[in-house]
N, C-alpha and C. Protein backbone atom coordinates (compact mmCIF):
# COMPACT_ATOMS: atom_id res chain seq x y z
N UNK A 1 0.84 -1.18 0.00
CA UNK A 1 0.00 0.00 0.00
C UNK A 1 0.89 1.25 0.00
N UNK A 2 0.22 2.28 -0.56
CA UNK A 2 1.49 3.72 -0.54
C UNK A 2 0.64 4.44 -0.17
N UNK A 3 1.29 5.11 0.89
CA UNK A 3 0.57 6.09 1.58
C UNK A 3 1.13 7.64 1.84
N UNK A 4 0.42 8.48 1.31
CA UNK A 4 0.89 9.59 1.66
C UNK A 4 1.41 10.54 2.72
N UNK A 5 2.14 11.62 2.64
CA UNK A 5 3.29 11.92 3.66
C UNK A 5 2.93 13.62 3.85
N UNK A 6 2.00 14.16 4.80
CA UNK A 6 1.54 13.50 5.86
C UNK A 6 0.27 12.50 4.90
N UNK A 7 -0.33 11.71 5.75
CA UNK A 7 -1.57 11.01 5.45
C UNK A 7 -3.09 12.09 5.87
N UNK A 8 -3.76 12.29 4.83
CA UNK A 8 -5.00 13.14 5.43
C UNK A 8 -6.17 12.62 4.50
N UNK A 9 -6.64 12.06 5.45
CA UNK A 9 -7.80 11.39 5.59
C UNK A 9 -9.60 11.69 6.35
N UNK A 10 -9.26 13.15 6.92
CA UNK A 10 -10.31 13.19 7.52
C UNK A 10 -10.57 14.94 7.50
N UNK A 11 -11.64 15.20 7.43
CA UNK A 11 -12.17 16.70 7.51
C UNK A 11 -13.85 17.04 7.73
N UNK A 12 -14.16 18.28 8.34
CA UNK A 12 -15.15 18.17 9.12
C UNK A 12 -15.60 19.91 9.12
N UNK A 13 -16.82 19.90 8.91
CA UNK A 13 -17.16 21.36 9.95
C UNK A 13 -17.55 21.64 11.11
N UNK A 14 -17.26 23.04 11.56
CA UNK A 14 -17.52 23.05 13.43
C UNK A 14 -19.12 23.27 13.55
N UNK A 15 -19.66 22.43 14.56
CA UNK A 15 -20.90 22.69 14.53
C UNK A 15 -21.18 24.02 15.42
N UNK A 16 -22.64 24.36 15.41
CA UNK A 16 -22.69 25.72 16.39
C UNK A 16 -22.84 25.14 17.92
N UNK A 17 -22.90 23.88 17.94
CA UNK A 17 -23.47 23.35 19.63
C UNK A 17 -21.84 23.53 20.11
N UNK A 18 -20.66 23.69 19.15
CA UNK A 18 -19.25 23.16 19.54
C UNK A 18 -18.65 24.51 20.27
N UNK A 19 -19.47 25.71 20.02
CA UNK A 19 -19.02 26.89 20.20
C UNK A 19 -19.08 27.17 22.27
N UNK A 20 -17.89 27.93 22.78
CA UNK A 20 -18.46 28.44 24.23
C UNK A 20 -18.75 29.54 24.21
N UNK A 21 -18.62 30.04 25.74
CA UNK A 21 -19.14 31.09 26.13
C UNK A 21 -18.10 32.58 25.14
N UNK A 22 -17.01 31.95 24.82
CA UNK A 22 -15.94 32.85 23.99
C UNK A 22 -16.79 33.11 22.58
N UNK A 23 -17.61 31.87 22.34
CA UNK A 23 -17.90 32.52 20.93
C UNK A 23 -16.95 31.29 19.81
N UNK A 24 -15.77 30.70 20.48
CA UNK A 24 -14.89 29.83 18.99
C UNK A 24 -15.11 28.77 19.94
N UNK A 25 -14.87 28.04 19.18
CA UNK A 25 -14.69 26.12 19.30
C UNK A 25 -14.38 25.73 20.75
N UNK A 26 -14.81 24.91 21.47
CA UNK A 26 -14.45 24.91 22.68
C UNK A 26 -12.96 23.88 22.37
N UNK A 27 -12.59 23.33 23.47
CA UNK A 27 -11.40 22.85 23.29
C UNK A 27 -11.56 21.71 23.34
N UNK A 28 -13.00 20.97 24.25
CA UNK A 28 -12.86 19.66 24.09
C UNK A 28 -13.21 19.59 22.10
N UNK A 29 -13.92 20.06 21.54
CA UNK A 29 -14.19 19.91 20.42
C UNK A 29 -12.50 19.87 19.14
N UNK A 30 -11.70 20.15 19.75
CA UNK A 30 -10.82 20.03 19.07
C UNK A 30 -10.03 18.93 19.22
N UNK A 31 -10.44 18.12 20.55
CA UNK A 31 -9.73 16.93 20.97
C UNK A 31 -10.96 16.08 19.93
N UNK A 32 -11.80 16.29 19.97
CA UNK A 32 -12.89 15.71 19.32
C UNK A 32 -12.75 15.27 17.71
N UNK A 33 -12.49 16.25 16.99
CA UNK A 33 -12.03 16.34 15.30
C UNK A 33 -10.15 15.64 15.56
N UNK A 34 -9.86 15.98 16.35
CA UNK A 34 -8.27 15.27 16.46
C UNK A 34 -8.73 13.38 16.35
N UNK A 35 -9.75 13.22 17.31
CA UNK A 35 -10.19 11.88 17.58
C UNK A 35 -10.67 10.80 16.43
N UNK A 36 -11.40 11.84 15.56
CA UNK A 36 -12.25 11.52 14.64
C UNK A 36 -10.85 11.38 13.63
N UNK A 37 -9.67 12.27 13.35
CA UNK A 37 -8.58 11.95 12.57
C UNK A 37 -8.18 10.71 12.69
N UNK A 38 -7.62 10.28 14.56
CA UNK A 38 -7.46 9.15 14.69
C UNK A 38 -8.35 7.80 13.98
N UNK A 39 -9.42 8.10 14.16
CA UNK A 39 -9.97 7.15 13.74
C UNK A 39 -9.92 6.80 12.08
N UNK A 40 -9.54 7.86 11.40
CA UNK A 40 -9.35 7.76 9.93
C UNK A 40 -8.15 6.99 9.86
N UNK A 41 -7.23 7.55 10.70
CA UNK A 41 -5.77 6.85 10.61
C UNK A 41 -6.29 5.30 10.61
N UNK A 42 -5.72 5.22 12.02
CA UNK A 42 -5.71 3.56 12.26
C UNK A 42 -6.05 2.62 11.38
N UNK A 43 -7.60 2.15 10.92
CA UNK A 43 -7.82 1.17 9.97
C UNK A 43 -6.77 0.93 8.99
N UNK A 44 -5.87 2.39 8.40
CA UNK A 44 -4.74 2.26 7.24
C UNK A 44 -3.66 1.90 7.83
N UNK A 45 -4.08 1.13 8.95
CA UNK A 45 -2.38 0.57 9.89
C UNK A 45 -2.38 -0.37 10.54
N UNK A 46 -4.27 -1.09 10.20
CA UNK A 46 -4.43 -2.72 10.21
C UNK A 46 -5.70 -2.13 12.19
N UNK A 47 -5.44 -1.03 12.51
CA UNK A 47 -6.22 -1.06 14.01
C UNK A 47 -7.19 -0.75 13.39
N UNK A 48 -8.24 0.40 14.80
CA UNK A 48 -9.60 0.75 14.79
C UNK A 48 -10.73 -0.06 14.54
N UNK A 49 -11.79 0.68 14.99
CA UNK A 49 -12.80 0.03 15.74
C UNK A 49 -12.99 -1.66 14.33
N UNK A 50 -12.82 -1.89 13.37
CA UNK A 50 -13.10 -3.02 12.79
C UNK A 50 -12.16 -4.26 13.88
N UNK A 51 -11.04 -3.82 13.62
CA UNK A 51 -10.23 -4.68 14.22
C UNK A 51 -10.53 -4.94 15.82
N UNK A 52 -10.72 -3.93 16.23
CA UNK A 52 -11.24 -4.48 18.07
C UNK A 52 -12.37 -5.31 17.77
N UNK A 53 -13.24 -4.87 17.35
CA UNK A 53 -14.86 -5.69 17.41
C UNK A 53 -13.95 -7.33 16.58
N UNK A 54 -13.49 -7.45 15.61
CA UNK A 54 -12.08 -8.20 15.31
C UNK A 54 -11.22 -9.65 16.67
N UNK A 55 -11.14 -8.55 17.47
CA UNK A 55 -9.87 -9.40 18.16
C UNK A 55 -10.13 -9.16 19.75
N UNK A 56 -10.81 -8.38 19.97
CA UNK A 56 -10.76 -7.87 21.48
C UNK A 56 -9.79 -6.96 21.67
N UNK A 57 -8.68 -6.28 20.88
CA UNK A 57 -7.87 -5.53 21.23
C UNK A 57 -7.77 -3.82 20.47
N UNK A 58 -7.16 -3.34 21.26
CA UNK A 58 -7.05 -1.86 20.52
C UNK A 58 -6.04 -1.38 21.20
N UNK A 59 -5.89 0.11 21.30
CA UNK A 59 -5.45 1.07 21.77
C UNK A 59 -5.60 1.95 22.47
N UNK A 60 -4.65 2.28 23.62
CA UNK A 60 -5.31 3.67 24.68
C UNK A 60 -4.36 4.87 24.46
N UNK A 61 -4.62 5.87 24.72
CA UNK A 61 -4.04 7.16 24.56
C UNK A 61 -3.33 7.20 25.75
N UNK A 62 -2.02 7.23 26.07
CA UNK A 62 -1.03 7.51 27.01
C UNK A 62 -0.30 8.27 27.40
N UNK A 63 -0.24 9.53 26.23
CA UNK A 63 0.18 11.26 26.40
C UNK A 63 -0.17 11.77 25.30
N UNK A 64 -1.06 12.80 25.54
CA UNK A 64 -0.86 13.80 24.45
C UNK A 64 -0.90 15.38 24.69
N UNK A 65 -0.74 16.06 23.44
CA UNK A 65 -0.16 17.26 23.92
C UNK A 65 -0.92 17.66 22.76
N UNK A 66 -1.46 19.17 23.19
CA UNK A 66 -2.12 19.86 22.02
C UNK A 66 -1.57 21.53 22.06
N UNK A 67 -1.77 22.18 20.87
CA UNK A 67 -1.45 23.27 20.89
C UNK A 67 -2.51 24.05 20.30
N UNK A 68 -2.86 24.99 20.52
CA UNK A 68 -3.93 25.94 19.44
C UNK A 68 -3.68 26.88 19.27
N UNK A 69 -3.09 27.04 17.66
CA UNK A 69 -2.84 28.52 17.12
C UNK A 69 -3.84 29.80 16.95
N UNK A 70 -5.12 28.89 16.45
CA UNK A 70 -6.29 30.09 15.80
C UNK A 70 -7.36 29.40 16.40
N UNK A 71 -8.10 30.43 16.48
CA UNK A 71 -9.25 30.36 16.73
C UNK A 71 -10.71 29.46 15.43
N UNK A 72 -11.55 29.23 16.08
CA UNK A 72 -12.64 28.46 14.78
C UNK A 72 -13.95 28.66 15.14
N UNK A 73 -14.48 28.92 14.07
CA UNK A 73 -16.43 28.88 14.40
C UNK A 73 -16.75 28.64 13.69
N UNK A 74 -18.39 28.25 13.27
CA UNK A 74 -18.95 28.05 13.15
C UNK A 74 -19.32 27.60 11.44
N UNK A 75 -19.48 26.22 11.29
CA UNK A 75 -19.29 25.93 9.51
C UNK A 75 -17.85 26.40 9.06
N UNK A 76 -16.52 26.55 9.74
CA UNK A 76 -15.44 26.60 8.88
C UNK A 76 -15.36 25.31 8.97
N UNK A 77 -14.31 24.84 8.05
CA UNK A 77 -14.17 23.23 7.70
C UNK A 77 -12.45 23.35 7.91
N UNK A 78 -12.06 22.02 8.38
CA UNK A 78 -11.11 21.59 9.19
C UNK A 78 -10.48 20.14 8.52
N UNK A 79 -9.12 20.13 8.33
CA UNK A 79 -8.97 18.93 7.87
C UNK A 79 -7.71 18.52 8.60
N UNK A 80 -7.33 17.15 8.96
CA UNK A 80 -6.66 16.53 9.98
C UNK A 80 -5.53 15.60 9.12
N UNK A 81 -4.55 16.38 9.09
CA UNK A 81 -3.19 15.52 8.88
C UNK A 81 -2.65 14.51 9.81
N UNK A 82 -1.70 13.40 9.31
CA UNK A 82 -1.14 12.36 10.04
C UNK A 82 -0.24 12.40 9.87
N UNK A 83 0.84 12.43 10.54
CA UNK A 83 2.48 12.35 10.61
C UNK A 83 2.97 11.01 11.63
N UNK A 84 3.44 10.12 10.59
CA UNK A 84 3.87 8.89 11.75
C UNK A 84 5.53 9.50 12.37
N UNK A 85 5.66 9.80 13.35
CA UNK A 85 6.59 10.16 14.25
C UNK A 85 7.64 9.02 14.47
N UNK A 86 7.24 7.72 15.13
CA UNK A 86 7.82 6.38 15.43
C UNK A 86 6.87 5.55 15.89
N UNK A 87 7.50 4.26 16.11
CA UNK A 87 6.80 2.98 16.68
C UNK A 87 7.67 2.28 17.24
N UNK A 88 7.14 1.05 18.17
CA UNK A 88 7.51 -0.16 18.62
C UNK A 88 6.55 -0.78 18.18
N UNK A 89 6.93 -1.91 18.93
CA UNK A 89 5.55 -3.24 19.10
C UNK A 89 4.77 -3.19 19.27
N UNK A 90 4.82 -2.15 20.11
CA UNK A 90 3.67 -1.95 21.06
C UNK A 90 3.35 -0.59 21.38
N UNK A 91 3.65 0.51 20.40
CA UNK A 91 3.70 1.64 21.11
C UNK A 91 3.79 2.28 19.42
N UNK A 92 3.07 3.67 19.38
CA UNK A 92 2.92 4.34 18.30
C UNK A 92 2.25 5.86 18.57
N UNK A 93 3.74 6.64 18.02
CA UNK A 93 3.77 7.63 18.12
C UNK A 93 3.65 8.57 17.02
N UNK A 94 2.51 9.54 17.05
CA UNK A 94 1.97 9.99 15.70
C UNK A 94 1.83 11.67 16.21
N UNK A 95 1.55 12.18 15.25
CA UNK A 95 1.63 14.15 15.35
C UNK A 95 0.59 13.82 14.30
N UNK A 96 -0.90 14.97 14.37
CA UNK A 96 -1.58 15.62 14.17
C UNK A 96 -1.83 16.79 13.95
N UNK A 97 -2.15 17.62 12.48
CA UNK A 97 -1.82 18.82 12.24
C UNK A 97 -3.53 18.74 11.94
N UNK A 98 -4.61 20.14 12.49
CA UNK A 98 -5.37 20.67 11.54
C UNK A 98 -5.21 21.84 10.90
N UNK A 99 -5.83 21.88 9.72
CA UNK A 99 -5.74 22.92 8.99
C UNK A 99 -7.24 23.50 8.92
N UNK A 100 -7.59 24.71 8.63
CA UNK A 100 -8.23 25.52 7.75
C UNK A 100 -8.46 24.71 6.12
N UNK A 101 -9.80 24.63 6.01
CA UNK A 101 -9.49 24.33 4.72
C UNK A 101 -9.50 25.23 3.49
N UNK A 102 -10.27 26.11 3.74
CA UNK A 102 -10.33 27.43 2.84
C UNK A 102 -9.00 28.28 2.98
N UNK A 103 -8.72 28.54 4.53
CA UNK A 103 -7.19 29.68 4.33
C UNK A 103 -6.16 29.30 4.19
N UNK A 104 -6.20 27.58 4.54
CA UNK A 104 -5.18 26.97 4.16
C UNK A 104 -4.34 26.96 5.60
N UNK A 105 -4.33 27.30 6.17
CA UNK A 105 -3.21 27.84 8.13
C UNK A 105 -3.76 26.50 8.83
N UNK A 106 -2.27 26.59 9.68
CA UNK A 106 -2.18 25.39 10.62
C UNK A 106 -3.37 25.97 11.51
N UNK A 107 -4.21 25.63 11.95
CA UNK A 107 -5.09 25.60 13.40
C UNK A 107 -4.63 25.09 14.63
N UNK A 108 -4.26 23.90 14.74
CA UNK A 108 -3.94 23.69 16.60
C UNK A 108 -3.14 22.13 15.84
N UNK A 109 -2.52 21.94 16.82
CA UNK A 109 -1.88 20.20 16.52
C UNK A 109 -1.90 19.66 17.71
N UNK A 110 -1.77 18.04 17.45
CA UNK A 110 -1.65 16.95 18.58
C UNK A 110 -0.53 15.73 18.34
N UNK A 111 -0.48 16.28 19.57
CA UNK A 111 1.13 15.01 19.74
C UNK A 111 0.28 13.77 20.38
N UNK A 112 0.84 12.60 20.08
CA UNK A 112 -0.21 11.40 21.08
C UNK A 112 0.91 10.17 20.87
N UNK A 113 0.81 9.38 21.77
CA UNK A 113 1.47 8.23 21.98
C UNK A 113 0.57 7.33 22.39
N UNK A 114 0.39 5.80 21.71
CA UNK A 114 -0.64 4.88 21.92
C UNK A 114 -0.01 3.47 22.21
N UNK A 115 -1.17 3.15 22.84
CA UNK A 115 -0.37 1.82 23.39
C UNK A 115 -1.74 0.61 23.29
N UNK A 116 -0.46 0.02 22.49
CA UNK A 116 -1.67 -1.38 22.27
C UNK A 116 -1.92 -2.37 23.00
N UNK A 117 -2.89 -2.56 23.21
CA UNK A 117 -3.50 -3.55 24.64
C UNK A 117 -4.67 -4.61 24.51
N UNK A 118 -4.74 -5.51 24.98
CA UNK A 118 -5.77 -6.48 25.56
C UNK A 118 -6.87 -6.59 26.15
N UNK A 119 -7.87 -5.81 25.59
CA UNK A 119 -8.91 -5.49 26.47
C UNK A 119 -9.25 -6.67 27.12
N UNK A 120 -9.47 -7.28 27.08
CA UNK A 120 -9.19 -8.66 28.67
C UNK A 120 -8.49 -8.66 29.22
N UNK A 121 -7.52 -8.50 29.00
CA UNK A 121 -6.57 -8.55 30.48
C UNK A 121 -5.84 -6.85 30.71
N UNK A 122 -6.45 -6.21 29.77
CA UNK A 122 -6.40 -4.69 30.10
C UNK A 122 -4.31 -4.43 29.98
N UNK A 123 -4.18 -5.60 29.43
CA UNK A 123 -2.41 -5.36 29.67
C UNK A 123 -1.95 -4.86 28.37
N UNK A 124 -0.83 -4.25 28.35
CA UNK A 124 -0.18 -3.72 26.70
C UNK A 124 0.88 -4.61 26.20
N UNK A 125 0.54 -4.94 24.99
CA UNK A 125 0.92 -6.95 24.06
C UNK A 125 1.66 -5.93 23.01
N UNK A 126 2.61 -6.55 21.79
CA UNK A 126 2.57 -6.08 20.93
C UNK A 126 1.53 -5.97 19.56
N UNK A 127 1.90 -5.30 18.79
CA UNK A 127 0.54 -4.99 17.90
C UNK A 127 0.71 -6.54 16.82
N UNK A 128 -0.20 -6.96 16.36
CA UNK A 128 0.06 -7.87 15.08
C UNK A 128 0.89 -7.70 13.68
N UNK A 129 1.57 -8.68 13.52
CA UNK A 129 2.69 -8.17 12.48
C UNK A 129 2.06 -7.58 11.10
N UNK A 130 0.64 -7.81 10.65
CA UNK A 130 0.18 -6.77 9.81
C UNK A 130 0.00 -5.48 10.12
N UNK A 131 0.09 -5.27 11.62
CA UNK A 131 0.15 -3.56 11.70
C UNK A 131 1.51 -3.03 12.00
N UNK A 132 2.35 -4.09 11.99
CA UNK A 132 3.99 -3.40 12.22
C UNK A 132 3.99 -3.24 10.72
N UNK A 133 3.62 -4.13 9.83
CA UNK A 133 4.05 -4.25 8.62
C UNK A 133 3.47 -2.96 7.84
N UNK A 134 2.37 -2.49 8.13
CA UNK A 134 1.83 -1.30 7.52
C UNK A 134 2.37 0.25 8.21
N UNK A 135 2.74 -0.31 9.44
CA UNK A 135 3.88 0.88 10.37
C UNK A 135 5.07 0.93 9.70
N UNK A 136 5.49 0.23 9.19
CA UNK A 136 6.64 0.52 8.95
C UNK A 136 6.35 1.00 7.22
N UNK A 137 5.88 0.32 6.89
CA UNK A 137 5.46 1.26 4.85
C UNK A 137 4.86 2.79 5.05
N UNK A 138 4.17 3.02 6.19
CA UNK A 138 3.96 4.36 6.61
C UNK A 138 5.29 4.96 7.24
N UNK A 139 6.23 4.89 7.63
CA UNK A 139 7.50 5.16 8.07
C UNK A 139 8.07 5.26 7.04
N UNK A 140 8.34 4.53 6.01
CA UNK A 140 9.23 4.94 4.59
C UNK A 140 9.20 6.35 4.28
N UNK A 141 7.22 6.56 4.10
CA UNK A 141 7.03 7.26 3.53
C UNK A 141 7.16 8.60 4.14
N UNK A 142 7.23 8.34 5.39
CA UNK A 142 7.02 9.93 6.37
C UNK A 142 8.99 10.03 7.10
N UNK A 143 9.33 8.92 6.82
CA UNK A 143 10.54 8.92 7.75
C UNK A 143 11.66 10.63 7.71
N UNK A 144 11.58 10.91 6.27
CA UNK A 144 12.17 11.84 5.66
C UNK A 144 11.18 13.38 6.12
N UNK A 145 10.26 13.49 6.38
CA UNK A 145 9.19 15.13 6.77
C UNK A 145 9.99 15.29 7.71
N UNK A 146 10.10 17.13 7.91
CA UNK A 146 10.69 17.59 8.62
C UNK A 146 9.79 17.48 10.19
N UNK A 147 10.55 16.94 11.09
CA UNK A 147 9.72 17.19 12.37
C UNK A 147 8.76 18.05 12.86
N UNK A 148 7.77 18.22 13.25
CA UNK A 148 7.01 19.47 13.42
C UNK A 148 7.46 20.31 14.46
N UNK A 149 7.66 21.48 14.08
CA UNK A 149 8.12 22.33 15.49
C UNK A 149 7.43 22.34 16.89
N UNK A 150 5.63 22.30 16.94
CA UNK A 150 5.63 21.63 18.08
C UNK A 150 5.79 20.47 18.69
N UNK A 151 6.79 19.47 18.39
CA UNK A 151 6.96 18.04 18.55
C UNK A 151 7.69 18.26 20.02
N UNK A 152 7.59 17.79 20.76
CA UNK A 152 7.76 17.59 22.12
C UNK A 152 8.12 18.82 22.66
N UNK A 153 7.01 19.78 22.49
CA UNK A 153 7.80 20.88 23.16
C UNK A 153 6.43 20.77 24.92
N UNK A 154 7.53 22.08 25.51
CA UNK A 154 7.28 21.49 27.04
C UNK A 154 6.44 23.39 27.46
N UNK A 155 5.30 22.86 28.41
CA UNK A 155 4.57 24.25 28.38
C UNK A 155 5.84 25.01 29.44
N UNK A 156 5.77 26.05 29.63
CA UNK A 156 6.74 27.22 30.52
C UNK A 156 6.28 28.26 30.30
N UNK A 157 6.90 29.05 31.92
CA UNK A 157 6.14 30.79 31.75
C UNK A 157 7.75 31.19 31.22
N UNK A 158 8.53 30.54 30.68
CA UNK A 158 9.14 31.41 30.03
C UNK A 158 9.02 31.91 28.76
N UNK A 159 9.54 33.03 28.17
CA UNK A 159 9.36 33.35 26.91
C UNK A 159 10.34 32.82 25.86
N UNK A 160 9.54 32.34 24.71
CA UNK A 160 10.28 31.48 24.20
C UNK A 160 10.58 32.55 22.66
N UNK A 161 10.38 34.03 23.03
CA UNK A 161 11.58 35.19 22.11
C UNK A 161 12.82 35.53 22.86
N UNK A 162 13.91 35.35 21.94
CA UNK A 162 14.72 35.59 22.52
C UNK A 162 15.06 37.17 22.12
């Protein structure tokens, strides 16, 4: 399979129920369209919900990190990039970019690290060698993208102009 570098697979508009008291997108709603990316991902890497209902197994979210550049309301449309970062066996680490789809601008990103597990015994196994095998043809293709500048960065009250 050849997969594109980043992979984008998923896009969406903000509804008006998504809006707060500010008026733009609340924030769980952006973990929300990040989620819904995830879920585009995975299946192209052998997981998601087919494969649990499948096997009994999936994935839990174990850190993530978000950033939000711009603000969003109401009917703008949003589209969710995939950047495979790294993997183990058992462990898969991916960056999430949305965009604007009309202005084209980064909107907010997500860092996430997942860990594949046993929903019976709730323990973390490695993943099946058809999803290393599709981890790693997604790695060819992304191995070479430049890192994203928010890739592990750490919150601080310092100022980060020098």
């Amino acid at each position: 399979m050849t997969f594109e570098a980043p992979i984008s697979r998923w896009q969406e508009r903000v509804l008006p129920e998504w809006l707060d008291y500010n008026g733009h997108m609340n924030v769980a709603y952006f973990v929300l369209i990040f989620d819904h990316g995830t879920d585009a991902f995975y299946p192209l890497i052998g997981l998601g919900m087919p494969y649990k209902q499948r096997t009994g197994k999936s994935t839990f979210a174990v850190e993530t990190h978000i950033t939000y550049q711009r603000e969003l309301s109401v009917n703008e449309e949003v589209m969710v990039t995939t950047q495979l970062i790294g993997f183990d066996v058992k462990r898969i680490h991916y960056f999430h970019r949305m965009w604007h789809v009309e202005k084209k601008v980064q909107m907010a990103t997500l860092e996430q690290l997942a860990l594949h597990v046993d929903l019976t015994t709730r323990k973390v196994e490695p993943m099946p060698e058809e999803s290393q095998q599709l981890l790693r043809e997604v790695w060819e293709t992304h191995k070479d993208l430049p890192p994203p500048k928010e890739l592990g960065s750490v919150m601080s009250l310092q100022s980060k102009r020098k």
